[in-house]
C-alpha atoms as a PDB file:
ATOM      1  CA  UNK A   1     -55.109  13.144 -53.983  1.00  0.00           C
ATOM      2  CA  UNK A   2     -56.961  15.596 -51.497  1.00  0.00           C
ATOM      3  CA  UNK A   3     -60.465  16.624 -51.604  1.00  0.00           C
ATOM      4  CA  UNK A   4     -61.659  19.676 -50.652  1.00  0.00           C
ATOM      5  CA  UNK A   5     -65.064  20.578 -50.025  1.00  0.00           C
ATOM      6  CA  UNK A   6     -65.595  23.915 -48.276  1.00  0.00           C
ATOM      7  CA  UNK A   7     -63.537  26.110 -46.764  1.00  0.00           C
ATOM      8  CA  UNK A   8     -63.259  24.512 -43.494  1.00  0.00           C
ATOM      9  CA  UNK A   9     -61.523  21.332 -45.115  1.00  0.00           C
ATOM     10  CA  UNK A  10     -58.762  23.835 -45.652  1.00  0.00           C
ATOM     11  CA  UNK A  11     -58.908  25.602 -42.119  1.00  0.00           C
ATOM     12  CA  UNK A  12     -58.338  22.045 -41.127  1.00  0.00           C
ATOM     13  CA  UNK A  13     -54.536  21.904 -42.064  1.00  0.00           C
ATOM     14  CA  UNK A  14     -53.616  24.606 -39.841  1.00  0.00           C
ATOM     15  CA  UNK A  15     -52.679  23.178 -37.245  1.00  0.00           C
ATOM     16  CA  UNK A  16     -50.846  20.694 -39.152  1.00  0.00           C
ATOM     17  CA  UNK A  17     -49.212  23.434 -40.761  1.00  0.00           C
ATOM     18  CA  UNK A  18     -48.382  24.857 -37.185  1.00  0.00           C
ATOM     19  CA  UNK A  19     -46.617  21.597 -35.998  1.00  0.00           C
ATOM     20  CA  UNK A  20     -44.173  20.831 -39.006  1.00  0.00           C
ATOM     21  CA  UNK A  21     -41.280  20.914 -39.022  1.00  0.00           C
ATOM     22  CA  UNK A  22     -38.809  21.042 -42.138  1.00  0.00           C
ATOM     23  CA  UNK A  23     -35.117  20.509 -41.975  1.00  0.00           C
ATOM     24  CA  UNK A  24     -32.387  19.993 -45.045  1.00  0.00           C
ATOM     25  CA  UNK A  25     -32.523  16.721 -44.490  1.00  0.00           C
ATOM     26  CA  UNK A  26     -35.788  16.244 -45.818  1.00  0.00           C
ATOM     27  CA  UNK A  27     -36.599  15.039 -48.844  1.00  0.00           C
ATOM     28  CA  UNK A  28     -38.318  17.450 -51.520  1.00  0.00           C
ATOM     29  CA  UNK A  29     -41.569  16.027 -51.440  1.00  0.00           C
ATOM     30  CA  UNK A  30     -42.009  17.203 -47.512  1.00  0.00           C
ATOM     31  CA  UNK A  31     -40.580  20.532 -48.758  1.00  0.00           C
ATOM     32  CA  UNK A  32     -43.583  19.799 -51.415  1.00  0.00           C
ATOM     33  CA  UNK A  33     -46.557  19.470 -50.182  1.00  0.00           C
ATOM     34  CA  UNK A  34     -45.895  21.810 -47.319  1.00  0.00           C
ATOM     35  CA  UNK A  35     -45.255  24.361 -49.535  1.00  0.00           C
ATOM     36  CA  UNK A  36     -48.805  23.387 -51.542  1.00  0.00           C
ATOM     37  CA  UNK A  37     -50.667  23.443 -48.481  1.00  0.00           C
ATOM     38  CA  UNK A  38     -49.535  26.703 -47.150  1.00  0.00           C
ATOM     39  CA  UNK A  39     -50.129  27.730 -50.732  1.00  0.00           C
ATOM     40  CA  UNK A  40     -54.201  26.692 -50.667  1.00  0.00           C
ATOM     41  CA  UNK A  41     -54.693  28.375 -47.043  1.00  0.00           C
ATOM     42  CA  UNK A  42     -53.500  31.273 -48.207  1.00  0.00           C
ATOM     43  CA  UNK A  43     -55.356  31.376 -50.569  1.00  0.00           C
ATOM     44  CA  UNK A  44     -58.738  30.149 -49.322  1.00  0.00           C
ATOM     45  CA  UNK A  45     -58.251  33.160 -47.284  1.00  0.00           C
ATOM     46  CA  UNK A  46     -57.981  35.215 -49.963  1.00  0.00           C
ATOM     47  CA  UNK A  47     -61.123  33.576 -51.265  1.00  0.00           C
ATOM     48  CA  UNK A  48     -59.439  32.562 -54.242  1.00  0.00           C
ATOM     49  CA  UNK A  49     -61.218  28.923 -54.456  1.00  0.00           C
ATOM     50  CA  UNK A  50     -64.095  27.591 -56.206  1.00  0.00           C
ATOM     51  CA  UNK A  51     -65.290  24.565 -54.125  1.00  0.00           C
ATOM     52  CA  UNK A  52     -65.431  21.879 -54.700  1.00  0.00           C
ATOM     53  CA  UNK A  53     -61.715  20.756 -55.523  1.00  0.00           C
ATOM     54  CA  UNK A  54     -58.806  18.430 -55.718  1.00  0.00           C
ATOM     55  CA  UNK A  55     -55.453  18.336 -55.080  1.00  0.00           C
ATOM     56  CA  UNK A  56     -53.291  15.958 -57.215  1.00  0.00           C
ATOM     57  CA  UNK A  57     -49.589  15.121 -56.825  1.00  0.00           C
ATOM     58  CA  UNK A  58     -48.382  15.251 -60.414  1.00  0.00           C
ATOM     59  CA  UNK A  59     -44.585  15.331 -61.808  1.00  0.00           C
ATOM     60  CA  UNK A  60     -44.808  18.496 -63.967  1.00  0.00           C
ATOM     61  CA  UNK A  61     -46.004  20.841 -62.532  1.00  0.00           C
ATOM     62  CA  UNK A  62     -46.179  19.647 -58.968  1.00  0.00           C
ATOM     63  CA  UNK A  63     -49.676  19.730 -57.832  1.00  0.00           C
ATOM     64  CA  UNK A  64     -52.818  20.443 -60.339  1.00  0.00           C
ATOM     65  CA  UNK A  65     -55.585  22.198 -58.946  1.00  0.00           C
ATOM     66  CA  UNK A  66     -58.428  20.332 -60.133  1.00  0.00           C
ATOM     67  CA  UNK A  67     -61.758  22.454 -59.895  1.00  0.00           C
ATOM     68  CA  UNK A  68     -65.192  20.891 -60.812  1.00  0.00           C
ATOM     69  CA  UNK A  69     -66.197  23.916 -62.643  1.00  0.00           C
ATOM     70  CA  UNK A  70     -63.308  23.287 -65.006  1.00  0.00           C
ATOM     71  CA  UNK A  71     -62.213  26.870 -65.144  1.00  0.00           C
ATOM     72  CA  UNK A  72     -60.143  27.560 -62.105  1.00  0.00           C
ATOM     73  CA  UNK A  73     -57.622  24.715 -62.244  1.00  0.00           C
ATOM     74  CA  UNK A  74     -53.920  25.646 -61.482  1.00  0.00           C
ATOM     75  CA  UNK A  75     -50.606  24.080 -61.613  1.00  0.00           C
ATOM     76  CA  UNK A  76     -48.144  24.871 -58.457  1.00  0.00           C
ATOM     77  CA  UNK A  77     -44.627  23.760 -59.356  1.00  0.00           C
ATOM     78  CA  UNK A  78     -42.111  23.782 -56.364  1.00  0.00           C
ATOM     79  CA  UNK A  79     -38.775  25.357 -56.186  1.00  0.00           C
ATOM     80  CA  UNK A  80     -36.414  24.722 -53.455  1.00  0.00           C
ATOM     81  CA  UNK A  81     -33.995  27.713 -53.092  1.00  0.00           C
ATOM     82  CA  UNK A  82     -31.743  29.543 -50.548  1.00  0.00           C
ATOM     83  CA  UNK A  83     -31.045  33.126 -49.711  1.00  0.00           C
ATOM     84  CA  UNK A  84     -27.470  32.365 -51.027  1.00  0.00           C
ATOM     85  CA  UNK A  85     -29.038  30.726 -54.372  1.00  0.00           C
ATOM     86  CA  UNK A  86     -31.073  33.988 -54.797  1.00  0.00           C
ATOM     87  CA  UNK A  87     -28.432  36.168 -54.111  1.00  0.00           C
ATOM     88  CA  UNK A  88     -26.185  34.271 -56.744  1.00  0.00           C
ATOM     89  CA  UNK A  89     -29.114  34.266 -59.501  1.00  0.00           C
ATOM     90  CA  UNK A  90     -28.834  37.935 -58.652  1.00  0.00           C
ATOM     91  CA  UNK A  91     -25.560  38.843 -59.608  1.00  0.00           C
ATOM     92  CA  UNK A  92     -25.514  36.090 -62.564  1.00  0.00           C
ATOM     93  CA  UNK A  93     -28.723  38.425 -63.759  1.00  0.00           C
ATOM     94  CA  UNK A  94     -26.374  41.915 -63.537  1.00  0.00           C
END
């Protein structure tokens, strides 16, 4: 679980963020929680936050978004996928 209190908790990941990096051999939770991360500093800068809040590693979805107010809590459930995955969803869809 991470605790976040302000805004600058968040700014604090970016240069974690910055100096990651993911390869194929990694397992889905690194594909996880970078994806959740990126997810909250983009949208702290979007202002999109109440603070404070908590981020919990759950099984379905993902990640809850666990606000103190109790009205702005979100689920983020990953999806690993490839251009070629995409493309093949695509054409299954026509």
């Amino acid at each position: 679980m991470l605790y976040f209190n302000s805004n600058k908790d968040i700014n604090n990941i970016l240069p974690f963020l910055k100096s990651v990096w993911i390869d194929d051999g990694d397992s889905s939770n690194v594909h996880e929680i970078f994806s959740a991360l990126i997810y909250l500093y983009a949208n702290n800068k979007l202002n999109q936050f109440t603070y404070p809040f908590a981020l919990i590693k759950r099984e379905s979805p993902d990640f809850n978004i666990l606000c103190y107010d109790k009205e702005n809590c979100k689920g983020i459930e990953h999806t690993l996928s490839t251009l070629s995955d995409y493309k093949m969803a695509e054409s299954e869809l026509k």
